[in-house]
Protein backbone atom coordinates (compact mmCIF):
# COMPACT_ATOMS: atom_id res chain seq x y z
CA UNK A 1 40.07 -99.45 57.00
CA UNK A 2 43.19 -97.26 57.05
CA UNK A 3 46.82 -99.02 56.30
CA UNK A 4 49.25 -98.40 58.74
CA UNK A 5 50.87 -96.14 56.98
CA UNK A 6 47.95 -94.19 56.32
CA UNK A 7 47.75 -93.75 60.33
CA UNK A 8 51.38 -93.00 61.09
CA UNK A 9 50.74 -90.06 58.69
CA UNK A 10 47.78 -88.82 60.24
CA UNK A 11 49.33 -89.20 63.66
CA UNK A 12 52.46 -86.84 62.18
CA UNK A 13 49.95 -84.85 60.77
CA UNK A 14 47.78 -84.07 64.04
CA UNK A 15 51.33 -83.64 66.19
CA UNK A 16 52.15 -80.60 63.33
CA UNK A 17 49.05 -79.55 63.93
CA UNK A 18 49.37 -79.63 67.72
CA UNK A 19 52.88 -77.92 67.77
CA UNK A 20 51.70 -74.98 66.02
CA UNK A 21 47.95 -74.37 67.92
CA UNK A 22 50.20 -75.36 71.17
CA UNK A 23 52.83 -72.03 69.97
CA UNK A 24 49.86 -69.86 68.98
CA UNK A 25 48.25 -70.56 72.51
CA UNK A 26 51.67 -69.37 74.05
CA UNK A 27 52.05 -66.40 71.16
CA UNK A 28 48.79 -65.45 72.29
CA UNK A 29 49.10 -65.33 76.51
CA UNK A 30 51.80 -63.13 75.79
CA UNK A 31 49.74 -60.77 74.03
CA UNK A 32 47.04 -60.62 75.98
CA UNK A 33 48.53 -59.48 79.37
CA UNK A 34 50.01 -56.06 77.34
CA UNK A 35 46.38 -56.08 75.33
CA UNK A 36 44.43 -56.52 79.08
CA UNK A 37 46.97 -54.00 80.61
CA UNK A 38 46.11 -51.81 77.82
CA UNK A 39 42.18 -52.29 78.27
CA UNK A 40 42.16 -52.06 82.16
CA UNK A 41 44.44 -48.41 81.91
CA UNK A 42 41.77 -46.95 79.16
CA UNK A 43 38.54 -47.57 81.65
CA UNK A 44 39.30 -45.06 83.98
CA UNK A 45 39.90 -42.21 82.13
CA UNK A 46 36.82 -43.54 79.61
CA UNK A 47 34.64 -43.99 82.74
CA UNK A 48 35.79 -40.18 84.65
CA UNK A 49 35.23 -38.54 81.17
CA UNK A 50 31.58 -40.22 80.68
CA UNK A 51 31.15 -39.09 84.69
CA UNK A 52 32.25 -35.62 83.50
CA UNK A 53 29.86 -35.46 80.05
CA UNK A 54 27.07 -36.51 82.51
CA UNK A 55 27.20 -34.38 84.34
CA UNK A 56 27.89 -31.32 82.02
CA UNK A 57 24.51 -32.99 79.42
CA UNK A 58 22.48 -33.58 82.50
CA UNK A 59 21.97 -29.33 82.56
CA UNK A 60 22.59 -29.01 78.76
CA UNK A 61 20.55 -31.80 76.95
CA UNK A 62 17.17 -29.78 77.34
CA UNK A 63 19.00 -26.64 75.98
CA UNK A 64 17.50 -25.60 72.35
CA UNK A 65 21.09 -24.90 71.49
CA UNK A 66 22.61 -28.13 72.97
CA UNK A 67 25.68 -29.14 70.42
CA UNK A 68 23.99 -31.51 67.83
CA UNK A 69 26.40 -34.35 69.18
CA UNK A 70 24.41 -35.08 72.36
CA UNK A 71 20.77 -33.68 71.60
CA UNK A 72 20.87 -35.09 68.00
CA UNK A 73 19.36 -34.46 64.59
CA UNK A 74 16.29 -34.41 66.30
CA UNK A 75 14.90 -37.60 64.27
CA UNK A 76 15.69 -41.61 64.73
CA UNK A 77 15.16 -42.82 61.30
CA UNK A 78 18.92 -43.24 60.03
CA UNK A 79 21.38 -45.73 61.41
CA UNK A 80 24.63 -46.49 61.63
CA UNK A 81 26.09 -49.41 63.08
CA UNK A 82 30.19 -49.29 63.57
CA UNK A 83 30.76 -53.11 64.19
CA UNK A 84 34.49 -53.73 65.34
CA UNK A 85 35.95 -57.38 65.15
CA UNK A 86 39.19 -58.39 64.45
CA UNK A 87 41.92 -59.19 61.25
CA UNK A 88 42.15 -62.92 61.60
CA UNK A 89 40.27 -65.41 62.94
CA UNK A 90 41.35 -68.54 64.97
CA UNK A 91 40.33 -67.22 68.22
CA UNK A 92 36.73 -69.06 68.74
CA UNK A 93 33.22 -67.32 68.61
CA UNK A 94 34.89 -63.70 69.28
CA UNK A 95 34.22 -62.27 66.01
CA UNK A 96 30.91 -64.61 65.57
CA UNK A 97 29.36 -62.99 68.77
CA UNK A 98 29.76 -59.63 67.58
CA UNK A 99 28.41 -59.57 64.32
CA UNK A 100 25.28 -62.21 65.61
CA UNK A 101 24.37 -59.15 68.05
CA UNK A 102 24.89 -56.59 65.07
CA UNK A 103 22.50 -59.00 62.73
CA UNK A 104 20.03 -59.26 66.02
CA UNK A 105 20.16 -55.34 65.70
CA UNK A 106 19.71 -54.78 62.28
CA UNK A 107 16.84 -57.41 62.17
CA UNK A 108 15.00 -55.03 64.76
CA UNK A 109 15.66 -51.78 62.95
CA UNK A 110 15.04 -52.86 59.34
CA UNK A 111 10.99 -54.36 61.11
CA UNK A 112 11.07 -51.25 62.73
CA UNK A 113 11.30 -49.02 59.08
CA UNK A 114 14.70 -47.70 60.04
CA UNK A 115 17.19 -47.48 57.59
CA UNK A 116 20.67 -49.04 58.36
CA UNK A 117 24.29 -48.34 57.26
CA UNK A 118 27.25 -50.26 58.28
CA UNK A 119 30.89 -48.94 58.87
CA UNK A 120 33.18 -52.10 59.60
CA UNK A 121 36.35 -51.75 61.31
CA UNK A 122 38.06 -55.56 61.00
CA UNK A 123 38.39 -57.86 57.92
CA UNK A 124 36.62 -60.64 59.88
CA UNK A 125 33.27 -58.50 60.31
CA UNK A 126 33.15 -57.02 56.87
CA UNK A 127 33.65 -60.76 55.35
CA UNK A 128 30.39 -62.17 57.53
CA UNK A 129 28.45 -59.10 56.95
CA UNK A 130 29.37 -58.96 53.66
CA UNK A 131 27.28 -62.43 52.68
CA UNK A 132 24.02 -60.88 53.49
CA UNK A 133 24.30 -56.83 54.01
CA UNK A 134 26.52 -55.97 51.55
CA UNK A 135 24.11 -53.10 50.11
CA UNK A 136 24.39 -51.55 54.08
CA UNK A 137 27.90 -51.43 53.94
CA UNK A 138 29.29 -47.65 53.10
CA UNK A 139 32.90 -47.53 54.72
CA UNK A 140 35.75 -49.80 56.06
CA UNK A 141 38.54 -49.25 58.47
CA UNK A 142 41.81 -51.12 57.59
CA UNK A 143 43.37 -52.15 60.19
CA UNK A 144 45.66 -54.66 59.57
CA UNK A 145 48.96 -53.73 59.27
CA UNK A 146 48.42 -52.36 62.79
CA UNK A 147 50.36 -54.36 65.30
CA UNK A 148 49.26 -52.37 68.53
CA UNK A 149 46.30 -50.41 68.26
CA UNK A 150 46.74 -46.69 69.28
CA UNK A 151 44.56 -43.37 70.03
CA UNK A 152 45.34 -42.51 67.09
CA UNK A 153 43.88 -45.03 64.61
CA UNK A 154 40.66 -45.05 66.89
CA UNK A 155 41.02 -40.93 65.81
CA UNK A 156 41.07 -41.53 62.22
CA UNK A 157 38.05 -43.80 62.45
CA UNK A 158 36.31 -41.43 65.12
CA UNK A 159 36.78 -38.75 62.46
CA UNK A 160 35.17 -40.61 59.75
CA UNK A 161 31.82 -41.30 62.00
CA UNK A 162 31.89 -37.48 62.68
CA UNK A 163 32.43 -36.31 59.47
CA UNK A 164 29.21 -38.56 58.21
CA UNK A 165 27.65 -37.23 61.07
CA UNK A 166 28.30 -33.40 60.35
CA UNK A 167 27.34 -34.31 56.57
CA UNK A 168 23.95 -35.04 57.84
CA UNK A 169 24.29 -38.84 56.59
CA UNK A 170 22.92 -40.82 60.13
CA UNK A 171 20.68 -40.13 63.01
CA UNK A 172 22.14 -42.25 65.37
CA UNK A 173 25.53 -44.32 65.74
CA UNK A 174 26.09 -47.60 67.95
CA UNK A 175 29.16 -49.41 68.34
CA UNK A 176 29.56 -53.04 68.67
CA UNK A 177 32.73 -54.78 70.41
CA UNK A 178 33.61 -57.30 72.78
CA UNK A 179 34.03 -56.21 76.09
CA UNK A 180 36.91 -58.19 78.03
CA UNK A 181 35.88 -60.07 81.01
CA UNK A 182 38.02 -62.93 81.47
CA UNK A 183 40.27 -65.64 79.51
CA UNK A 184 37.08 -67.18 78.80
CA UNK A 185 34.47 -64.34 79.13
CA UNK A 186 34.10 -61.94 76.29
CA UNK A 187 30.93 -59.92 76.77
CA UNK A 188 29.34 -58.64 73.28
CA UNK A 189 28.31 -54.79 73.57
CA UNK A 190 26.39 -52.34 71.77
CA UNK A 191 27.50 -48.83 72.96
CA UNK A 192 25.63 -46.07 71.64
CA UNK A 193 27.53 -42.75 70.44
CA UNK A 194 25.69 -40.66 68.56
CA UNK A 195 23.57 -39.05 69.83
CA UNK A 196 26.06 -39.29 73.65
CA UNK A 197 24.43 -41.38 75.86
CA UNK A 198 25.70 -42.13 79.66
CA UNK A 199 24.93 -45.28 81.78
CA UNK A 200 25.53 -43.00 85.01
CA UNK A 201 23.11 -40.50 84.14
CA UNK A 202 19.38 -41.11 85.29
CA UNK A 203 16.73 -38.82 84.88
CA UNK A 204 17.28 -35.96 86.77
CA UNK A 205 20.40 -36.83 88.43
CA UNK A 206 23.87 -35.78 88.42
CA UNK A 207 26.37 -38.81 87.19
CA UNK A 208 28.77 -38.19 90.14
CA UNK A 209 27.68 -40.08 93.46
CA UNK A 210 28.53 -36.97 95.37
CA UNK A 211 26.72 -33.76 96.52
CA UNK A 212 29.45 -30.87 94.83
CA UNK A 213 27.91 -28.47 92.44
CA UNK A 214 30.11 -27.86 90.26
CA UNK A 215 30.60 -24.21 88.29
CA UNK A 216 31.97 -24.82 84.73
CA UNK A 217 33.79 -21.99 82.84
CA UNK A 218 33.49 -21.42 80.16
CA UNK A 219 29.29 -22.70 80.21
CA UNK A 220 28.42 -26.62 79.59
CA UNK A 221 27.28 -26.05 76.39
CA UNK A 222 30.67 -24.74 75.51
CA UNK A 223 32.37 -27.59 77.29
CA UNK A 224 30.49 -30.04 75.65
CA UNK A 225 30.89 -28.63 71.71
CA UNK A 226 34.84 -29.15 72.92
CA UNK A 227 34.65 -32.14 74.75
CA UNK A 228 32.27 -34.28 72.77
CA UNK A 229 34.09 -34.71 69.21
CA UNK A 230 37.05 -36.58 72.35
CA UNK A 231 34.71 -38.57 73.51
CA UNK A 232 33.70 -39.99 70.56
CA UNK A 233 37.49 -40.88 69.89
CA UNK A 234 37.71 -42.10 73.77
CA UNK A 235 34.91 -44.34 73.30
CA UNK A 236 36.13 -45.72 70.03
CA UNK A 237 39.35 -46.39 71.32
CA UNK A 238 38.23 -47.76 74.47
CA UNK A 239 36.12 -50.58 72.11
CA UNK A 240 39.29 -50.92 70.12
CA UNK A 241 41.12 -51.75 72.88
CA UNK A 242 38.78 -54.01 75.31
CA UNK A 243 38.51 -56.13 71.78
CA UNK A 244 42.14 -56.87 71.47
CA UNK A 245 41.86 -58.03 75.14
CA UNK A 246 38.74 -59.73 74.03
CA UNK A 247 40.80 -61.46 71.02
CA UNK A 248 43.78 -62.74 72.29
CA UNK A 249 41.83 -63.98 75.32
CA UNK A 250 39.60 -65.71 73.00
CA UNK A 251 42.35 -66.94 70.91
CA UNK A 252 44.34 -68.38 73.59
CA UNK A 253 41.23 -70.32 74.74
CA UNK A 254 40.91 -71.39 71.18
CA UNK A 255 43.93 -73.00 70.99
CA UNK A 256 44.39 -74.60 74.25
CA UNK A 257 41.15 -76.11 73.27
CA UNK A 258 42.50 -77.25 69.62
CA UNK A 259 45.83 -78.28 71.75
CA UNK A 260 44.20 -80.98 74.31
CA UNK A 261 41.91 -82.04 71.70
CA UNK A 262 44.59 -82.93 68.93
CA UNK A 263 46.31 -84.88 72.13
CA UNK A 264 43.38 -86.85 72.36
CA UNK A 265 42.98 -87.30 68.71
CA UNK A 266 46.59 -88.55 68.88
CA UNK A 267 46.18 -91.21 71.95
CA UNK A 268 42.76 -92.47 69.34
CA UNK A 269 44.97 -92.76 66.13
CA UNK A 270 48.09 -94.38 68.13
CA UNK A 271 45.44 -97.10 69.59
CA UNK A 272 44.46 -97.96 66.07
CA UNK A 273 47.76 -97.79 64.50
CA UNK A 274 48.81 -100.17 67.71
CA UNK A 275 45.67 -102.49 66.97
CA UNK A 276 45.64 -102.08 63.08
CA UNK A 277 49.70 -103.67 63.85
CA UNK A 278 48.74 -106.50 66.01
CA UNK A 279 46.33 -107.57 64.02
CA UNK A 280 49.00 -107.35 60.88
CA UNK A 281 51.35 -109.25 63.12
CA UNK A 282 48.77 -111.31 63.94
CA UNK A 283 47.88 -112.46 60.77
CA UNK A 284 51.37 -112.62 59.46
CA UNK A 285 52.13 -115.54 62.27
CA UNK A 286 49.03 -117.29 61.36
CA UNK A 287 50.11 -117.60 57.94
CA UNK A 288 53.43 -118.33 58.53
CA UNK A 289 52.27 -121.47 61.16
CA UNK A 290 49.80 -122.31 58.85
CA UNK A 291 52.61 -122.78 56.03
CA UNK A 292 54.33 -124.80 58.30
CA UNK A 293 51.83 -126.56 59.01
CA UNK A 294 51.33 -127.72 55.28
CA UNK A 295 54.72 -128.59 54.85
């Protein structure tokens, strides 16, 4: 059994403890209103461009001289899987969820015969994937002296995928992020970029719920050549950002979790201390009236 003053310094222990997961919970609903704000302004220009692409690939894709970035290399045997998590941990199954659905994925294409690379973006991915897949992983992005994640470092990283691309080194390129939901809803995604795919086009349909036909100048295949190297960087960002949402969200549920149960914790370890005393007490007056008694 504990002393007492084994117990009192547990009990100061677990109220550090609580003080600093209480600050981080605070530290971390600050952040995430600026990080959802951030997330919330990049969908609709994400979601109009994707409308736009679809429409412009629904006339294009069948082209023979389609731009390589939306009809492909033509084959499906090559891989590579971008998996975005975070630089630090603390913030609950965030960065678990996201590399369990890259695993799930990389499970199916390895029984499948495909061949997989991995391009982590995020210490806390690389270090899980690193345990098993290390001999998948080609490339890292560093992103942590980055304290608010712009266009441009989803650019650099955007560039890196294309350049591999252009170098003939993949087939096909998925992204995997958390896409924000709620404070306690973080929805794991695999979004597919290379070769462009859009959720709003369906087979032989525009991706625009109205009737306008549309004339581009100069043609779609032109457009596309232009647009798609953007969208690429659009869609990257728009992971980057709906993760940091996705983080701090996670985070802050983390620690409001860790908060209320170091409370209880504390209310368990002052009951014992308060017993573990009584029964000192306790004994300490029996012995005394027992000495008393002798005399």
């Amino acid at each position: 059994m504990p002393s007492l003053k084994d117990l009192k310094n547990r009990i100061a222990s677990v109220k550090s403890t609580r003080k600093i997961t209480s600050a981080m919970k605070l530290v971390a609903a600050a952040k995430l209103r600026r990080a959802q704000d951030a997330a919330e302004a990049a969908r609709p220009f994400a979601e109009k461009m994707e409308g736009v692409l679809g429409n412009l690939a629904t006339a294009a894709k069948a082209s023979p001289t389609a731009p390589r970035l939306l009809a492909g290399t033509g084959q499906d045997q090559t891989h590579l899987l971008v998996v975005a998590t975070a630089e630090r941990g603390l913030c609950g199954g965030f960065n678990s969820s996201i590399v369990k659905l890259a695993r799930e994925r990389i499970r199916t294409l390895q029984a499948a015969g495909k061949t997989v690379k991995i391009l982590t973006i995020g210490k806390k991915g690389r270090e899980q994937l690193d345990r098993d897949y290390k001999s998948l992983m080609i490339d890292h992005v560093d992103l942590s002296g980055v304290k608010k994640i712009s266009y441009g470092d989803a650019q650099s990283a955007a560039q890196k995928i294309l350049a591999m691309f252009d170098a003939g080194e993949f087939d096909v390129c998925t992204v995997f992020y958390n896409r924000f939901k709620s404070v306690i809803s973080q929805i794991p995604t695999a979004k597919q970029l290379i070769p462009a795919e859009f959720e709003s086009v369906e087979e032989g349909q525009a991706a625009s719920d109205d009737k306008t036909n549309y004339e581009y100048e100069p043609d779609e295949e032109t457009i596309l050549a232009s647009l798609l190297p953007t969208s690429v960087s659009v869609q990257v960002f728009r992971a980057l950002l709906e993760n940091a949402a996705s983080e701090q969200g996670a985070r802050m549920a983390a620690m409001d979790n860790a908060t209320r149960n170091a409370g209880e914790m504390i209310k368990k370890l002052t009951l014992e201390y308060n017993r573990s005393r009584q029964a000192a007490i306790t004994k300490e007056l029996i012995e005394i009236i027992s000495g008393a008694e002798a005399l």
